[in-house]
Protein backbone atom coordinates (compact mmCIF):
# COMPACT_ATOMS: atom_id res chain seq x y z
CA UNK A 1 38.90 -11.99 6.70
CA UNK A 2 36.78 -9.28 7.35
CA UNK A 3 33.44 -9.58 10.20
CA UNK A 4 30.60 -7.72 9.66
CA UNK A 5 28.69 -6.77 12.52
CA UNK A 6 24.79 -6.66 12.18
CA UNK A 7 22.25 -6.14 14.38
CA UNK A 8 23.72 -7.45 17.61
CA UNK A 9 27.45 -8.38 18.15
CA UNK A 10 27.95 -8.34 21.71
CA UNK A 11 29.89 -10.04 24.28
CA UNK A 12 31.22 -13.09 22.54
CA UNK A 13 30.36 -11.94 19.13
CA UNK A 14 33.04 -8.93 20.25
CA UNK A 15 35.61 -12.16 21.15
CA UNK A 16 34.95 -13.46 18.04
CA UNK A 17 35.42 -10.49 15.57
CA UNK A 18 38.60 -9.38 16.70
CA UNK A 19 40.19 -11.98 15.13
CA UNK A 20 39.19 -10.65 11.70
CA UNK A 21 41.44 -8.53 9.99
CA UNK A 22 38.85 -5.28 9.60
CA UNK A 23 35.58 -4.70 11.27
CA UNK A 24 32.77 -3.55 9.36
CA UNK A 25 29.75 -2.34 12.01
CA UNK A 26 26.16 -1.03 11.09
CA UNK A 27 26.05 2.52 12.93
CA UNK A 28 23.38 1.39 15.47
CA UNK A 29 24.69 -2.24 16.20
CA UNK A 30 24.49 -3.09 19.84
CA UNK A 31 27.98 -4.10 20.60
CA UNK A 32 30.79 -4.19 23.56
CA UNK A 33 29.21 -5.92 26.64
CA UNK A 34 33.21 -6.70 27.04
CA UNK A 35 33.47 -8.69 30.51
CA UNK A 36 32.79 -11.92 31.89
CA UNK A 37 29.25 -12.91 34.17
CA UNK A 38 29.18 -16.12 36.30
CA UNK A 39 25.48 -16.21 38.46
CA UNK A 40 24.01 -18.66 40.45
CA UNK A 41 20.30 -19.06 42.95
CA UNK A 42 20.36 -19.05 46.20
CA UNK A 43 16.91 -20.33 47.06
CA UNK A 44 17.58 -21.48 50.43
CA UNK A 45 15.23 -19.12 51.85
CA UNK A 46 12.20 -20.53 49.98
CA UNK A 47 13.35 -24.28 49.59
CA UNK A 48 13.34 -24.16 53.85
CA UNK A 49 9.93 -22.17 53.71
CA UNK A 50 8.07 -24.95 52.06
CA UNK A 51 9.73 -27.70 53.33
CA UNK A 52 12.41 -28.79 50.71
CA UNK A 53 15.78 -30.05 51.60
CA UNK A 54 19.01 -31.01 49.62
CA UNK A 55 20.51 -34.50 50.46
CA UNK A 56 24.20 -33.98 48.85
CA UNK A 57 26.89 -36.60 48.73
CA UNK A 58 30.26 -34.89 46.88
CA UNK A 59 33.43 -36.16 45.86
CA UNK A 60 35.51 -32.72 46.96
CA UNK A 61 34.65 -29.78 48.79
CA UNK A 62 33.89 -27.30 46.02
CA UNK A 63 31.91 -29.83 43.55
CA UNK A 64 28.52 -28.65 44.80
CA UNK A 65 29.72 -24.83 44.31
CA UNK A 66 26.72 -22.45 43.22
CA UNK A 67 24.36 -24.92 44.40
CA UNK A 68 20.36 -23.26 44.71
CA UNK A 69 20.28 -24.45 48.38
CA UNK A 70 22.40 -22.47 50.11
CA UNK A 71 24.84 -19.26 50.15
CA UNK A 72 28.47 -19.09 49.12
CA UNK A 73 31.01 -19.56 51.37
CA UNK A 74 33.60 -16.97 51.30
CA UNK A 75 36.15 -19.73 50.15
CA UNK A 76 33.39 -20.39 46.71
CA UNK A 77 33.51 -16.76 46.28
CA UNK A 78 36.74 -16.46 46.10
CA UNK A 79 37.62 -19.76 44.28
CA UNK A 80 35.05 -18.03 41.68
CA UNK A 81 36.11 -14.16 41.62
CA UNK A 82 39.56 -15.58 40.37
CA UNK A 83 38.16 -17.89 37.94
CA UNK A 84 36.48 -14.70 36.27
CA UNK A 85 38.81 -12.45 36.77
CA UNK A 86 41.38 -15.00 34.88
CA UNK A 87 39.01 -15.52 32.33
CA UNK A 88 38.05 -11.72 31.91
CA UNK A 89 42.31 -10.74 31.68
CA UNK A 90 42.10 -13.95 28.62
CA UNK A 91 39.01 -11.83 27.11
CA UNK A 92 41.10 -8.12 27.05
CA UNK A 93 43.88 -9.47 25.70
CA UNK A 94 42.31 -10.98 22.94
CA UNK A 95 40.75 -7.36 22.21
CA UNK A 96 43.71 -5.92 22.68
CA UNK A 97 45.82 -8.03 20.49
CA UNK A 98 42.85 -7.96 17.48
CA UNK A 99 41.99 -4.47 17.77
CA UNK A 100 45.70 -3.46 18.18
CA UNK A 101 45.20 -1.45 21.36
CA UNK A 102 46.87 -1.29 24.59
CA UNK A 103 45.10 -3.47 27.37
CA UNK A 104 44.73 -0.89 29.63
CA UNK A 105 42.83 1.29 26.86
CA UNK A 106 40.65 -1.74 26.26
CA UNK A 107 39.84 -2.19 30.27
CA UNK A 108 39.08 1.68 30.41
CA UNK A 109 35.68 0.18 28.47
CA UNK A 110 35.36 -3.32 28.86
CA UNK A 111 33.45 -3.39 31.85
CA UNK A 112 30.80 -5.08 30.59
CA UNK A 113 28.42 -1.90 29.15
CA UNK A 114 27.25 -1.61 25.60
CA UNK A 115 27.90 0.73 22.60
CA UNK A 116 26.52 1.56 19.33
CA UNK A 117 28.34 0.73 15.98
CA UNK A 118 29.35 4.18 15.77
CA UNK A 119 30.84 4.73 19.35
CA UNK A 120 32.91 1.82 18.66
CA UNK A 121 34.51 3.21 15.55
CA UNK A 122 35.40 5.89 17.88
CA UNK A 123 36.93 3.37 20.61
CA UNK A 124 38.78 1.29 18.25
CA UNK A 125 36.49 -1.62 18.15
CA UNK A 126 36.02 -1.52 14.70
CA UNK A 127 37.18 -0.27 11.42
CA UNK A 128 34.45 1.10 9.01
CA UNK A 129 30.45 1.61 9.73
CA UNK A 130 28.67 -0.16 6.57
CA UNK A 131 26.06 -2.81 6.32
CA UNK A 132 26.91 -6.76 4.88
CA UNK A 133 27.42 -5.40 1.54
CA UNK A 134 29.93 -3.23 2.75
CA UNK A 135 32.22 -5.66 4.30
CA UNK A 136 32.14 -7.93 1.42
CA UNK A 137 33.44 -4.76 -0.68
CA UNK A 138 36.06 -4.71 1.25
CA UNK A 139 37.36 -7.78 1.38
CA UNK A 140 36.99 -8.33 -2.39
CA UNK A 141 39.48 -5.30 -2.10
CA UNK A 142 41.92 -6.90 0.69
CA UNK A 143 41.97 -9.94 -1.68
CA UNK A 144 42.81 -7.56 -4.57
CA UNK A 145 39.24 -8.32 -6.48
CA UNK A 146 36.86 -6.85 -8.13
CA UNK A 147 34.19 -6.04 -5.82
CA UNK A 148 31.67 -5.75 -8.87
CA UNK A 149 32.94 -9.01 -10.21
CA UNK A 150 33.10 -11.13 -6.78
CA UNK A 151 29.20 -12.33 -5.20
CA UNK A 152 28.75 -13.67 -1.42
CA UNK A 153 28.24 -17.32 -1.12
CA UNK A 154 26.26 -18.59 2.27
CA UNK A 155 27.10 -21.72 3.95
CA UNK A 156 24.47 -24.25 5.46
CA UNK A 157 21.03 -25.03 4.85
CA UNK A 158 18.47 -22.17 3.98
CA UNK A 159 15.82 -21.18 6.45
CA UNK A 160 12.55 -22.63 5.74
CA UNK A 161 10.12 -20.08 4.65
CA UNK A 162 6.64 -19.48 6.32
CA UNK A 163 5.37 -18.85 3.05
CA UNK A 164 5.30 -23.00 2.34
CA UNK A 165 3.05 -23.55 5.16
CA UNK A 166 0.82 -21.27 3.23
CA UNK A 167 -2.20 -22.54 1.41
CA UNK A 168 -1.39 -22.71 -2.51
CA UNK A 169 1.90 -21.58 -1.88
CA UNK A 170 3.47 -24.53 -4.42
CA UNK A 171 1.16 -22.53 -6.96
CA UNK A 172 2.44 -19.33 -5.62
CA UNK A 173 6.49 -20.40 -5.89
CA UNK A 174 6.19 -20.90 -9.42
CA UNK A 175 5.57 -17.54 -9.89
CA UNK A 176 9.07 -14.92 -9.46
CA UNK A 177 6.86 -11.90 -8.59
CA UNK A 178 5.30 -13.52 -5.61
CA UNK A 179 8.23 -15.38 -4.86
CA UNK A 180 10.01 -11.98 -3.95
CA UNK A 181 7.36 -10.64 -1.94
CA UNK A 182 7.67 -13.17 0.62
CA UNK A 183 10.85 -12.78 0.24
CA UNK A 184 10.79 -9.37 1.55
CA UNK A 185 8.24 -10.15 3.93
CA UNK A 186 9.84 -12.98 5.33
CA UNK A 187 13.31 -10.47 5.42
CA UNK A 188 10.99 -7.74 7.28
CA UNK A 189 9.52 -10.26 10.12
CA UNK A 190 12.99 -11.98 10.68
CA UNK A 191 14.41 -8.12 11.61
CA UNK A 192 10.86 -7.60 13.70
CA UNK A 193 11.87 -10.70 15.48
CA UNK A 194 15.43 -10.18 15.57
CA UNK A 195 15.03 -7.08 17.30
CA UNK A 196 12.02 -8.12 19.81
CA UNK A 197 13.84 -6.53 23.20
CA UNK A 198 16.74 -8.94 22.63
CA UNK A 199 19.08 -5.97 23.55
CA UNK A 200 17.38 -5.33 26.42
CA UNK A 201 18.38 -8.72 28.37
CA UNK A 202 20.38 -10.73 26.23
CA UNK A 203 23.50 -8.22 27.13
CA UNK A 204 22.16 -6.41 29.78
CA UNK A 205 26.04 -5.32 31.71
């Protein structure tokens, strides 16, 4: 099995790959954003400034924990900070064990900032830079095939295509040449989209 990361492979995308036997990352992929993030609101401020109050009726102490009406308690934050940190030691040792690297090497990083494709060849995080066509080369080659002989096969429905909302585009899918350049522009808007400041707070550390 080999993962190929794309444009964005961050965070959980990370604690999935690892489990692959090589890595195959585009140069400029936004990856790492290694850690674990647990937030709640604490809107009591406003909610008593225009006159809203919580009526809460719980079954245990902590089962309104995080609630927007009011603060932690020290005991929440607590009861919390050791749920993450558990969950966080669960997340390093899965790198650690995929990517072959000692934990504390892997916590030396993993502190929830990202990296580019090509500073995390040089960390360990992955194996080879390339694009998609690149990691299916390779694992034609970990299988022992051909990779000229071997062709990807993708699972699940297609997307639907803009161009069919299009007026006369029945008349227009009969013919290959036009067929390909929506192709190509649909391919070109997906990446605009893709890339439309996702990075910026999707995996902000």
């Amino acid at each position: 099995m080999v993962a190929s990361f794309g444009n964005i492979s961050a965070s959980g995308g990370v604690y999935i790959g690892v489990a692959a036997e090589k890595i195959v990352s585009n140069p400029g992929t936004i990856t790492g954003s290694i850690g674990v993030i647990l937030r709640g609101n604490d809107l009591s401020r406003l909610l008593k400034r225009i006159g809203i109050r919580f009526e809460t009726v719980k079954s245990g102490l902590y089962k309104d924990i995080l609630s927007p009406d009011r603060a932690l308690s020290e005991a929440e934050r607590t009861l919390l900070q050791e749920l993450i940190d558990a969950s966080y030691g669960q997340f390093v040792a899965a790198v650690a064990e995929g990517r072959n690297l000692a934990e504390d090497n892997v916590r030396s990083f993993a502190d929830g900032r990202v990296f580019t494709g090509a500073q995390a060849l040089e960390l360990g995080l992955v194996d080879a830079l390339g694009d998609e066509e690149a990691a299916r080369r390779l694992a034609a080659e970990l299988a022992g095939l051909d990779p000229e002989r071997t062709k990807p096969i993708t699972f699940g429905k297609p997307a639907k295509r803009f161009g069919r909302l299009l007026p006369g585009s029945q008349l227009l899918g009969s013919q290959l040449q036009c067929s390909q350049l929506l192709d190509q522009l649909q391919e070109a808007l997906s990446l605009e989209l893709a890339w439309s400041g996702q990075p910026l707070w999707l995996y902000r550390p």
